[in-house]
Each structure stands twice: as structure tokens, then as C-alpha cells.
Protein backbone atom coordinates (compact mmCIF):
# COMPACT_ATOMS: atom_id res chain seq x y z
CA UNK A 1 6.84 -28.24 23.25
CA UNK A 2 10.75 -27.64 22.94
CA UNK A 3 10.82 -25.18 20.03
CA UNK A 4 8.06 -23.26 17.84
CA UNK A 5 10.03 -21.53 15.00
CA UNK A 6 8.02 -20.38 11.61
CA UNK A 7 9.97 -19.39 8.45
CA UNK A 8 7.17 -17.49 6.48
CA UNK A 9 7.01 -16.02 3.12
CA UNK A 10 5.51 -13.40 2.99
CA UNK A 11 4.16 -13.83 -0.78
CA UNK A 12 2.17 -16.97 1.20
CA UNK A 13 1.76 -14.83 4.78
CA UNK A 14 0.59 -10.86 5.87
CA UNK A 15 2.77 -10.50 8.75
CA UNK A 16 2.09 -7.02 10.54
CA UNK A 17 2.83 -5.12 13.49
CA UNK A 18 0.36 -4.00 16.03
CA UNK A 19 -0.08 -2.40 19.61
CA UNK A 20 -0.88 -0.27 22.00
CA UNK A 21 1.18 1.91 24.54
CA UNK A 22 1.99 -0.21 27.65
CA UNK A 23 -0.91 0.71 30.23
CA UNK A 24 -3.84 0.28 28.05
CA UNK A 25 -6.93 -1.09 28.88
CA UNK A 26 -6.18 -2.82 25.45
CA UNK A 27 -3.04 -4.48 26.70
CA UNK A 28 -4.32 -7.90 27.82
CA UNK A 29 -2.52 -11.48 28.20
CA UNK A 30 -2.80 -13.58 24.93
CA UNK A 31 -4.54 -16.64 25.91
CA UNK A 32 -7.67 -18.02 24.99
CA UNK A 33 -9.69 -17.87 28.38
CA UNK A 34 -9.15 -14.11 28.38
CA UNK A 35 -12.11 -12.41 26.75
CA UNK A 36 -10.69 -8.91 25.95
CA UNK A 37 -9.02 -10.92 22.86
CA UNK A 38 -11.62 -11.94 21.11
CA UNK A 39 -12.48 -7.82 20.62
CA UNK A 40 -8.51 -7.30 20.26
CA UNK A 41 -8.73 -9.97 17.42
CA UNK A 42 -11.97 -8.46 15.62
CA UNK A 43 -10.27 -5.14 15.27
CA UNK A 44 -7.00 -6.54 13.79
CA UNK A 45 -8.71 -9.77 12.00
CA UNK A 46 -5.54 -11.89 11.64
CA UNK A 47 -4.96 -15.72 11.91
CA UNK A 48 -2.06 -15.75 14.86
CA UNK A 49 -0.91 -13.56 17.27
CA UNK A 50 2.77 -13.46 19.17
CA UNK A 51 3.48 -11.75 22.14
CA UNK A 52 6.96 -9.56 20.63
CA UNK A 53 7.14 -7.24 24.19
CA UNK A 54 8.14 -4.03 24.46
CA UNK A 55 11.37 -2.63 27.43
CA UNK A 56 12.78 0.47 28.66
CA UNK A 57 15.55 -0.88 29.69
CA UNK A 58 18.56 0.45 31.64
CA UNK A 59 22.69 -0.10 33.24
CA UNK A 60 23.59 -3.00 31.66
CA UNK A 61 20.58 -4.11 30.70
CA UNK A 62 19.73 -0.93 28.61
CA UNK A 63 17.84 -1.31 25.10
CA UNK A 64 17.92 -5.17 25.71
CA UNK A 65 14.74 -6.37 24.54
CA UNK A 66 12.18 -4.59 21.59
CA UNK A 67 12.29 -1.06 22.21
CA UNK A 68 10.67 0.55 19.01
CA UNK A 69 7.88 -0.56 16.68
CA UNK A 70 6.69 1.29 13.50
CA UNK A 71 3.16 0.83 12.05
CA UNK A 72 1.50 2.58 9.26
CA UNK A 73 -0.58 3.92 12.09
CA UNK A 74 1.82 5.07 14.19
CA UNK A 75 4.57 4.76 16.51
CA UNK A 76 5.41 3.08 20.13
CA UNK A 77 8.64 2.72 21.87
CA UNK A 78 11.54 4.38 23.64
CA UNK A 79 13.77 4.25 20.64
CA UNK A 80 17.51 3.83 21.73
CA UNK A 81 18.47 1.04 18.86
CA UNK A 82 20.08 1.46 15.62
CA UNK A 83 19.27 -2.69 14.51
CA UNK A 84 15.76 -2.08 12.43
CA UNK A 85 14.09 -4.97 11.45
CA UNK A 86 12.03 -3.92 8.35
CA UNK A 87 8.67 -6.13 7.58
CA UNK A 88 6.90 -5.40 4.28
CA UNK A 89 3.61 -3.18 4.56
CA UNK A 90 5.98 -0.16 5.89
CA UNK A 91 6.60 -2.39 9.50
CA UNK A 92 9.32 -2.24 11.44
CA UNK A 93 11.05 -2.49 14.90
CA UNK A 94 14.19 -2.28 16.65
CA UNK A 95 15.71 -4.12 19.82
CA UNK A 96 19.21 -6.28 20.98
CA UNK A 97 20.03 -8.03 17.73
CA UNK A 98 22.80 -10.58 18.02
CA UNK A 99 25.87 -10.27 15.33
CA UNK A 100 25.79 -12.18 12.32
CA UNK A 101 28.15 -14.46 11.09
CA UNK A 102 28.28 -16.40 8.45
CA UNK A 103 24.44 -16.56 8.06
CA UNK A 104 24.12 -17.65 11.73
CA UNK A 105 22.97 -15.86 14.32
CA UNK A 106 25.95 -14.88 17.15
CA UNK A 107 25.67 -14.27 20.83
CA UNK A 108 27.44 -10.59 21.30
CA UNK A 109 25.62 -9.52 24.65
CA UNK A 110 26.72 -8.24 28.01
CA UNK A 111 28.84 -11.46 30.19
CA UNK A 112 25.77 -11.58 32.21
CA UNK A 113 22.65 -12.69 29.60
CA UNK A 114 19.24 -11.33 30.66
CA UNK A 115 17.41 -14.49 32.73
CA UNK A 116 19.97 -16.55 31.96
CA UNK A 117 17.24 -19.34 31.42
CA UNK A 118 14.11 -18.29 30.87
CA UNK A 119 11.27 -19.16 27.80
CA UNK A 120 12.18 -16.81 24.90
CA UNK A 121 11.19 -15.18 21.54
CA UNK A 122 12.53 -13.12 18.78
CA UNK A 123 11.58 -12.04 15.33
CA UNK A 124 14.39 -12.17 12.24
CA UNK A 125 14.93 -11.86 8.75
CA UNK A 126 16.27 -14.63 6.47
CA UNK A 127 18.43 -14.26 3.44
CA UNK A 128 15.75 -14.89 0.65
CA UNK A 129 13.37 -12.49 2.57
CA UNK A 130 11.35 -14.59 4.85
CA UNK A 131 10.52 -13.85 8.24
CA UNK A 132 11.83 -15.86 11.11
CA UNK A 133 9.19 -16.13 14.46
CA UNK A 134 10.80 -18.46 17.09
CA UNK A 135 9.70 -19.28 20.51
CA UNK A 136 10.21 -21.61 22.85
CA UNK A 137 8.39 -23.76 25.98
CA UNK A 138 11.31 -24.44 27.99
CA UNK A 139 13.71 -22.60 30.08
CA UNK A 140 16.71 -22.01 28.07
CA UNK A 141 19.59 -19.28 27.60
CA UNK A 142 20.00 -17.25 25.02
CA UNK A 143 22.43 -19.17 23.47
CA UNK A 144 20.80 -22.71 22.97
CA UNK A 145 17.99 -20.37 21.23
CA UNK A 146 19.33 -18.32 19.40
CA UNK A 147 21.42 -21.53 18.55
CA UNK A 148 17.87 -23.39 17.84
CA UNK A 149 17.16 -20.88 15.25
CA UNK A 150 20.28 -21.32 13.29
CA UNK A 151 19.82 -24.40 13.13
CA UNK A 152 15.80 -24.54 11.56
CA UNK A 153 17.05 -22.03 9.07
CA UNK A 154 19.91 -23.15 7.90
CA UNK A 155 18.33 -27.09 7.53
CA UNK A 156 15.87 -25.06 5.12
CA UNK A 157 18.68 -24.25 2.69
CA UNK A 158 18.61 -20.32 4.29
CA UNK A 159 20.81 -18.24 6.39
CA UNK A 160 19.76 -15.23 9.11
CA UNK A 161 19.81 -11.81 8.20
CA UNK A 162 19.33 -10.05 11.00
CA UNK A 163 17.00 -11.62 14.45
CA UNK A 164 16.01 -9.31 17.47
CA UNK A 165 15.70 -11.18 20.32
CA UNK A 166 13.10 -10.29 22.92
CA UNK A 167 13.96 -10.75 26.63
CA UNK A 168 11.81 -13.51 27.23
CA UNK A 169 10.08 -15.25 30.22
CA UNK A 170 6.50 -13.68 31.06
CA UNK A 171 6.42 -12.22 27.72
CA UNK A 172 6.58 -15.42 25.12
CA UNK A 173 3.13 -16.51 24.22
CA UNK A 174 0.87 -16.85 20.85
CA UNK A 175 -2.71 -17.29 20.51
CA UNK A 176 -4.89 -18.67 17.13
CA UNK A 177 -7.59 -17.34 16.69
CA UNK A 178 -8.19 -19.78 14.31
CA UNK A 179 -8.09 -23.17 16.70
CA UNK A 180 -8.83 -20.92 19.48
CA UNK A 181 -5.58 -22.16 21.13
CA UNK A 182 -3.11 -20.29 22.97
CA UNK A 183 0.39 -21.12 24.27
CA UNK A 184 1.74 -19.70 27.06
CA UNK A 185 4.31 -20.82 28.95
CA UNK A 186 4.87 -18.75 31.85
CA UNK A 187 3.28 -15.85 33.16
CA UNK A 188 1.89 -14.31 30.28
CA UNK A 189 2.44 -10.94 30.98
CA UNK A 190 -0.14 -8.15 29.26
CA UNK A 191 0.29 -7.60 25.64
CA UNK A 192 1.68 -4.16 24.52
CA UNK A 193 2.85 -5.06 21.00
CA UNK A 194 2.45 -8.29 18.98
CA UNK A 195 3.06 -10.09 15.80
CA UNK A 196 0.30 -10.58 13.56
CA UNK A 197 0.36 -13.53 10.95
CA UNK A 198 -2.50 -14.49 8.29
CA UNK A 199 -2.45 -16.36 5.09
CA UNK A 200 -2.59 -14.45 1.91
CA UNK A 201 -3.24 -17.59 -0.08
CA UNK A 202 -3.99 -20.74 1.72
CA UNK A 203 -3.32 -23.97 0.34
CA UNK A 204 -6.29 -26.56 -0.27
CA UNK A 205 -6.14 -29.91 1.65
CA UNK A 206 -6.57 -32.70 -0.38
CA UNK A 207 -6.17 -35.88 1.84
CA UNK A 208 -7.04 -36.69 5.60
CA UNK A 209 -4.05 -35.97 7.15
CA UNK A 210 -3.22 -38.04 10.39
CA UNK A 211 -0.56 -39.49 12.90
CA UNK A 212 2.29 -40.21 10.36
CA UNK A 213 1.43 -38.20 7.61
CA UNK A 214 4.49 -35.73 5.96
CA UNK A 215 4.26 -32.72 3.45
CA UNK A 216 3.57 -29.18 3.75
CA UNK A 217 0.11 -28.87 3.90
CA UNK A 218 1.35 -30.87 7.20
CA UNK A 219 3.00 -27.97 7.83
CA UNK A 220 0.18 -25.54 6.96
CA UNK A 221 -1.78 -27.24 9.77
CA UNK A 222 1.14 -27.28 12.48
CA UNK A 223 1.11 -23.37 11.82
CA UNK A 224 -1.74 -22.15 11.68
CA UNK A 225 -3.03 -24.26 15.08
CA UNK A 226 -0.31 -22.81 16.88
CA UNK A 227 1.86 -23.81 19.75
CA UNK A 228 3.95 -26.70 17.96
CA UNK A 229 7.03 -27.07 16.26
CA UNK A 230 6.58 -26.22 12.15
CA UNK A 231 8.14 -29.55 10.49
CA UNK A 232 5.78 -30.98 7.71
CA UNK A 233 5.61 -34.04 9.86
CA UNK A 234 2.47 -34.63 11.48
CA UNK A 235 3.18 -36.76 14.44
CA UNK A 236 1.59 -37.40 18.07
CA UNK A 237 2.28 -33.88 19.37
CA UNK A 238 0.54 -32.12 16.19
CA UNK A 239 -2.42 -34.97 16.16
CA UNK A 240 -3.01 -33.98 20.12
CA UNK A 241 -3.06 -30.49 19.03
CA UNK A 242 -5.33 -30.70 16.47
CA UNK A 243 -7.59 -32.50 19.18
CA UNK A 244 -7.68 -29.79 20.84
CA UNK A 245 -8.51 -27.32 18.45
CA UNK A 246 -11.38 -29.73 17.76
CA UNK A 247 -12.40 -29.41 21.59
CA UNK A 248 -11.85 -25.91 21.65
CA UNK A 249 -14.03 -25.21 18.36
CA UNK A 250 -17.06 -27.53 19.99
CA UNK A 251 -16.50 -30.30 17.96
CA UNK A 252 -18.61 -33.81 19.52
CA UNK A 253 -16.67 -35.76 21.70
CA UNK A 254 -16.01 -38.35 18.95
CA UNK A 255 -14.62 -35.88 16.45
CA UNK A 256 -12.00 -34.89 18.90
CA UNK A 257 -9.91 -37.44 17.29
CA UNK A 258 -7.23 -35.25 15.86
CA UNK A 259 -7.50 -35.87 12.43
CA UNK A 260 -7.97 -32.99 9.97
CA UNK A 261 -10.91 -34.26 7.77
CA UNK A 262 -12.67 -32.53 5.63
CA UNK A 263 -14.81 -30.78 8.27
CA UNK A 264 -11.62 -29.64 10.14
CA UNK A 265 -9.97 -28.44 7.59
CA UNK A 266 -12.88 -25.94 6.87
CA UNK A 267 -13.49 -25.15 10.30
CA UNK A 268 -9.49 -24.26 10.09
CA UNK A 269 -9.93 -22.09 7.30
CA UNK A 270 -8.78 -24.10 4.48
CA UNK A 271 -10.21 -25.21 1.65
CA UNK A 272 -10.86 -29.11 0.98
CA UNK A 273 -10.93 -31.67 -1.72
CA UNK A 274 -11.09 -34.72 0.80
């Protein structure tokens, strides 16, 4: 997987904040094999969960990646930025945010980028409202993903607000509780604040939708098993990760063929007029 980036609306998508303060026996890795998150997921009851981190950092590196989240429930953090990302619901945090220019998102850190190439993720704001989630499965610099993200927004006729980039690495990962899939590409370090996405209205499915299939209820499947890139075309990387929500949610060996029938599509949470 190069790049996972989601541009949701949030008349069509709840997307909250949630954590806990970093030490918690409720700070956990989000993956699938890890069975603390099936309790983590009954108490917050949402759809998809990203990893968005949490840093104290310091010298050069100082404020660098998320350092404050608000919740309706309270706050965590060290404070220290003045870039506030505001989600509906009274959400909010603050962390490095690039500059902005011209609707794109700019590189205006320190000469020496955190990890220089590591897996990263971020959280944004686009011009019409919607919130940006990227991530991605590769080693990069900030640059080429921050560069990434320009480049899915602006293809969908919309510009960046504002994106706060988390430092990356250990701390990019997701996990659907819905396909019961996680991605994870490197360490998957423990959870101390995280994303939470789930669909206000979801949209009914009203064809089988396999290997060369395009539209957004493509789409709606691509987000909502996780892990892939969002592009309304459902090709051989979104048809092998369907099969393996199918394995994951028990389906017979013969079902695991990574088509969403009728019978996936409700065990995915969606209504069906196949």
C-alpha cells in the first residue's frame, strides 16, 4: 500500500477525538491480534480507528508532532502550539502544521526533517470543510507526503486548509473494526490518542461489486475496510482486501473470494439491494 488518504464529509462521517494519557493500561497497539481493542472499541463504538500520536518534544525537535487534543470529555497534551485543528462535535488538536500556500500544503520545518524517511500520518482540513486523514505504508519524507496529500485533494476539485502532520514511523496505523483489519506498518507503538471515524448515513449497495468495478459505493467499501488507497476504483489490491475481511469475519473458504455480495455487504454494515 503506497498511500491511504480519506477526504470525509462530515455530513456523511462522525469523526471524533479520543484517548487516554500516555501510560495507561488503556494505551494499546491498534492491530487486530491485540485483544485490549476489542474493549477499547466497545467503549467508543466507532467504525475506524487511526493512530494520531501524541509528543513532548524538545531542541529542535520541540512541539513537532500532535501535542494537544481537546474532547468534550476532557483534555490531553503538553500544549506548546498555536495551529488548532478544529473538528465538529467541539474536537480539536494542535501539532507542527506545514504553511499553506495556495491551497497546498508547504514544507516550513527545521533543515533537518524528523526521520527523514519514515511511514507517516497527519490529519487536515479542506476548503469546503472536509477532513483530510492520510497515511502511508512506505518509508517516505515529509515532503513526498505531505506532497501526496496535495495532490488527492486538489484532483477532488479542493484545496488544504490547514494539515498537522504527526511524526510518523511506530506511530502510523488504523484498525476496522468493521473488517476486523488492521494496518500497521512498522512498530505500532501503543495508542495514546486516535482518530475515530463512523458513518452517519451509509449508502446502500446495489450491485456486486468486483475486480474492475468504479463508483463511490467503490469507494465506500475501500474506506470503511481500511488499509487501502480511497479511489472509487475497485481493483486487485481492494478485491484482496476485501478477501481478507471475509477471512477475518469467518467467512467459508469459498466465500473468501473478495467480492462484496450481498452477504458482505451486510456483514460490512451496509445495506443491500443486490
Amino acid at each position: 500500500m503506497a498511500y491511504n488518504i480519506l477526504i470525509l464529509d462530515p455530513a456523511q462521517y462522525s469523526v471524533q477525538l479520543a484517548g487516554q494519557p500516555y501510560g495507561s493500561t488503556l494505551c494499546l497497539p491498534l492491530h487486530s491480534d491485540n485483544p485490549k481493542v476489542d474493549a477499547w472499541d466497545k467503549r467508543i463504538k466507532a467504525e475506524l480507528y487511526f493512530n494520531l500520536g501524541m509528543f513532548n518534544m524538545t531542541g529542535q525537535y520541540k512541539n513537532r508532532g500532535i501535542t494537544y487534543v481537546h474532547t468534550p470529555t476532557g483534555d490531553l497534551g503538553y500544549g506548546g502550539e498555536s495551529n488548532t485543528l478544529q473538528l465538529p462535535g467541539g474536537y480539536a488538536c494542535k501539532g507542527y502544521s506545514n504553511g499553506i500556500v495556495n491551497g497546498r500544503v508547504s514544507i516550513n520545518a527545521p533543515t533537518k526533517p524528523i526521520g527523514n524517511r519514515r511511514t507517516r500520518n497527519g490529519i487536515g482540513i479542506t476548503d469546503r470543510g472536509h477532513i483530510i486523514i492520510a497515511q502511508c505504508g512506505h518509508k517516505v519524507s515529509e515532503a513526498t507526503f505531505c506532497n501526496a496529500v496535495n495532490d488527492y485533494v486538489l484532483a477532488r476539485s479542493q484545496t488544504v486548509r490547514l494539515f498537522v502532520l504527526e511524526d510518523g514511523g511506530g506511530s502510523t496505523a488504523e484498525y476496522s473494526s468493521v473488517s476486523r483489519l488492521s494496518f500497521l506498518p512498522e512498530t505500532g507503538r501503543p495508542v495514546t490518542t486516535i482518530v475515530c471515524v463512523s458513518r452517519k448515513n451509509p449508502i446502500t449497495i446495489t450491485r456486486p461489486i468486483y475486480n474492475g468495478c468504479k463508483g463511490e459505493d467503490c469507494g465506500a467499501i475501500q474506506i470503511i475496510v481500511g488499509g487501502i488507497p480511497v479511489d472509487n476504483d475497485y481493483g486487485p489490491t481492494s478485491a484482496r482486501r476485501v478477501s481478507a475481511a471475509q477471512k477475518a469475519l469467518g467467512f467459508p473458504a469459498g466465500l473468501q473470494c473478495g467480492i462484496v455480495s450481498a452477504y458482505t455487504a451486510k456483514k460490512l454494515g451496509y445495506k443491500s439491494t443486490i
